[in-house]
Protein backbone atom coordinates (compact mmCIF):
# COMPACT_ATOMS: atom_id res chain seq x y z
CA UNK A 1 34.76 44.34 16.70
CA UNK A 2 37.88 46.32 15.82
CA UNK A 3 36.67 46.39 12.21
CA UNK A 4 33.50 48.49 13.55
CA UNK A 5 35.77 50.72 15.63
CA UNK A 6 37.87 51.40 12.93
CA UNK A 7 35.31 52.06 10.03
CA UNK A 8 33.13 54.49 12.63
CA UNK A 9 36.36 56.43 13.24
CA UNK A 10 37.30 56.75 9.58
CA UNK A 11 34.04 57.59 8.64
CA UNK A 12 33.37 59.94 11.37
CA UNK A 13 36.76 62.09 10.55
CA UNK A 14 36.60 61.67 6.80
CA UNK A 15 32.96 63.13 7.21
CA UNK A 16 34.13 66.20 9.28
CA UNK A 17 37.04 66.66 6.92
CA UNK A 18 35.12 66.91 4.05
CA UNK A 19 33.35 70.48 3.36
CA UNK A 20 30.94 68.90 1.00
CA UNK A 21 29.55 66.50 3.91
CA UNK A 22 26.56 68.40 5.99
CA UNK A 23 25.66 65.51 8.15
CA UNK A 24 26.53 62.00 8.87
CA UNK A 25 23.72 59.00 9.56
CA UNK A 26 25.18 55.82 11.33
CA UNK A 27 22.86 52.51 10.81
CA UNK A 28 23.36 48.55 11.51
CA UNK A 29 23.21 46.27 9.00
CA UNK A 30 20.52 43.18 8.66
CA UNK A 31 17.51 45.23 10.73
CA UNK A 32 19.89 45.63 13.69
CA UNK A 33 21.70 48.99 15.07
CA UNK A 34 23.94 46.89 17.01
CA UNK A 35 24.22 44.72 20.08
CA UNK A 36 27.17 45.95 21.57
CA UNK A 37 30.66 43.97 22.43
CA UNK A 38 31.25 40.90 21.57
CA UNK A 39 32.01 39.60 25.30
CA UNK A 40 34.67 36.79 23.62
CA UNK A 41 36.74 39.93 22.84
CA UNK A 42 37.32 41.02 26.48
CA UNK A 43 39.61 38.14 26.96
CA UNK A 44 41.91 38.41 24.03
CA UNK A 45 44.71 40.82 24.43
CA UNK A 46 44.16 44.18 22.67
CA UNK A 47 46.19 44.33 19.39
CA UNK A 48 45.49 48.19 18.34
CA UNK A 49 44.69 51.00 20.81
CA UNK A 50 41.05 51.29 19.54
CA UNK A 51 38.57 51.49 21.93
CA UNK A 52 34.45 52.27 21.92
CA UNK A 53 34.62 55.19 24.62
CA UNK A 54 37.06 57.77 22.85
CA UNK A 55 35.17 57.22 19.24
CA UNK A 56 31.77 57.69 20.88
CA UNK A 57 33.68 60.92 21.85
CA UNK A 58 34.75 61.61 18.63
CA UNK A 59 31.14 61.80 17.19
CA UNK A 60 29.76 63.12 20.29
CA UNK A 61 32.36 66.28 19.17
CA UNK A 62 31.35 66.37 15.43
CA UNK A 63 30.53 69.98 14.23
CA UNK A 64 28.08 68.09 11.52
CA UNK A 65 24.69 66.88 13.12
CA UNK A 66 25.56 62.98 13.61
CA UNK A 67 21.65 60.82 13.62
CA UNK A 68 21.49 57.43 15.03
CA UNK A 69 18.86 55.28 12.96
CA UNK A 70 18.14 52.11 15.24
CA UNK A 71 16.53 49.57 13.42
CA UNK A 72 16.19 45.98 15.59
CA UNK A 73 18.48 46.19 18.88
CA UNK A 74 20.66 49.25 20.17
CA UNK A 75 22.67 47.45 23.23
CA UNK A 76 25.25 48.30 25.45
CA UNK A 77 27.94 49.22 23.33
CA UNK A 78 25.36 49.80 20.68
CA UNK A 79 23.15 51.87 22.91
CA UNK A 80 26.14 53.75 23.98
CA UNK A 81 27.37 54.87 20.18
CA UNK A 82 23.82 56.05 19.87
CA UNK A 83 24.01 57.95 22.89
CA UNK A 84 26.80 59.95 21.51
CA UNK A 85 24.85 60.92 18.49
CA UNK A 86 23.42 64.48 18.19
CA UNK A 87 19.90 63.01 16.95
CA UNK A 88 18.09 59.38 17.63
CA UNK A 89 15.62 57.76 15.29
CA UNK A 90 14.41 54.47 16.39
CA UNK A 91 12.13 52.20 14.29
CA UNK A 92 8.51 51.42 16.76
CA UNK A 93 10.00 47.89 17.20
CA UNK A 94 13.23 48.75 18.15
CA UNK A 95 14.73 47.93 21.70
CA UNK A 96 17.51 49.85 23.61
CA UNK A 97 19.30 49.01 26.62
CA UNK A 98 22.10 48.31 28.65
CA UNK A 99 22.02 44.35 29.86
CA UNK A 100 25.34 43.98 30.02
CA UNK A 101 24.45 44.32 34.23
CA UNK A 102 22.48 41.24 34.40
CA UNK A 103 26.48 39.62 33.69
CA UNK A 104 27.90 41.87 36.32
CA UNK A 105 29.13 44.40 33.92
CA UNK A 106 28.64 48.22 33.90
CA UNK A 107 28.75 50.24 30.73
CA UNK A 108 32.11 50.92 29.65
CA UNK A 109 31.79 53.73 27.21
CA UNK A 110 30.21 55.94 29.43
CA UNK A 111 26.78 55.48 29.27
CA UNK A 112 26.16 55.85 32.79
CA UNK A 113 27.08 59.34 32.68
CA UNK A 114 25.37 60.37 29.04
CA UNK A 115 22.07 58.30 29.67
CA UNK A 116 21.27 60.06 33.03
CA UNK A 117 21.74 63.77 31.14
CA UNK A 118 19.76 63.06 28.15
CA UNK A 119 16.86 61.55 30.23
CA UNK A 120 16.96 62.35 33.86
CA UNK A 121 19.00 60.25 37.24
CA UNK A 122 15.69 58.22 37.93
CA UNK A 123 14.62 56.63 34.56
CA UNK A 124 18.50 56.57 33.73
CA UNK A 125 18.70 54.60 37.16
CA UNK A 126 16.12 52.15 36.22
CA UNK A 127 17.79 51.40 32.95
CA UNK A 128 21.30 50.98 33.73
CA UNK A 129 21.01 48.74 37.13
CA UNK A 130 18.12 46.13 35.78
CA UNK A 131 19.52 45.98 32.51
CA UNK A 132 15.62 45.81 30.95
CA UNK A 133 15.17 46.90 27.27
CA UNK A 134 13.48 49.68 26.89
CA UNK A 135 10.94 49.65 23.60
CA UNK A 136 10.80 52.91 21.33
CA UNK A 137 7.50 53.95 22.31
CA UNK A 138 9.01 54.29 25.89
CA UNK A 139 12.46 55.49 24.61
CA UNK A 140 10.48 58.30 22.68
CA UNK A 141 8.38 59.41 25.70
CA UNK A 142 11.93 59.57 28.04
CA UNK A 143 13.46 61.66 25.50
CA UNK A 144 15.95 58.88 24.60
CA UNK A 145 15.03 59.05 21.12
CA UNK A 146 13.79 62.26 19.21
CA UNK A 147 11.42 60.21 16.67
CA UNK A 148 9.89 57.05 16.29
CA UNK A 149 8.86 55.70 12.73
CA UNK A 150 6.93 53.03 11.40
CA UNK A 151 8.70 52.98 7.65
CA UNK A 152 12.16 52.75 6.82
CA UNK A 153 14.61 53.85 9.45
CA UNK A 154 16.91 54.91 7.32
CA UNK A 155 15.34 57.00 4.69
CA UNK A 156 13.73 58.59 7.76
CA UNK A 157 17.18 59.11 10.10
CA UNK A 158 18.91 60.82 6.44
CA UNK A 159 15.53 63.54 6.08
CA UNK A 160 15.63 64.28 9.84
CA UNK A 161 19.49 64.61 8.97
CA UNK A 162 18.29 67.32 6.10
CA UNK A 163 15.82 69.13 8.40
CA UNK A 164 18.90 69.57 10.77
């Protein structure tokens, strides 16, 4: 929604702003990182020039360490954001993807080019055109996240923050 592009944009250049800010953690709410776009939204007519690839950018370029802490579902859009975090933390029953091919969509916020340099053409391949969700023990052993945990994501995403 344009509520979550705006509040990751805001938070992501009041962070860098402030001196007293050494890293920045982004989580979902309710157990869920996020499950991309709403799809209704494509429709409707943009009303402010806010859109997911350029704030991915934004924290892909953050001079503080930026960690992803996926708890639930990281998809599409959602997958994508995490992608252009510095760090990934995934809970052990979290899924990531990109399904938004099995609608005859491709990712829009270029995930197709930062999924196939964090993990390789072939397993990057296999993900974006079947649109399968990948579980965290396989993320973890592709190198699409750098930890998996079994406790609280988000206590463990802000101490890998710390040790970074």
């Amino acid at each position: 929604s344009l509520t979550v592009l705006q509040a990751l944009e805001d938070g992501v250049k009041r962070a860098d702003a402030d001196p007293s800010v050494k890293a920045v953690m982004i989580c979902g709410e309710n157990g869920k990182f996020s499950a991309g776009a709403d799809i209704q939204g494509f429709s409707s007519p943009k009303t402010r020039g806010i859109a997911l690839g350029p704030i991915i950018s934004l924290i892909e370029r953050s001079k503080k360490p930026v960690v992803a802490a996926i708890e639930g579902i990281a998809l599409g859009g959602g997958l994508e954001v995490a992608l252009g975090c510095h760090y990934r933390i995934a809970h052990v029953k979290a899924r990531m993807g990109l399904p938004e091919v099995t609608i005859g969509l491709l990712p829009g916020a270029e995930g197709t080019q930062r999924l196939p340099r964090l993990i390789g053409v072939p397993a990057a391949l296999d993900i974006i055109t079947t649109g399968r969700h990948i579980p965290a023990t396989e993320a973890l052993k592709l190198g699409l996240v750098d930890e998996v945990v079994e406790e609280n994501t988000v206590e463990a995403a802000i101490r890998f923050a710390n040790k970074v």
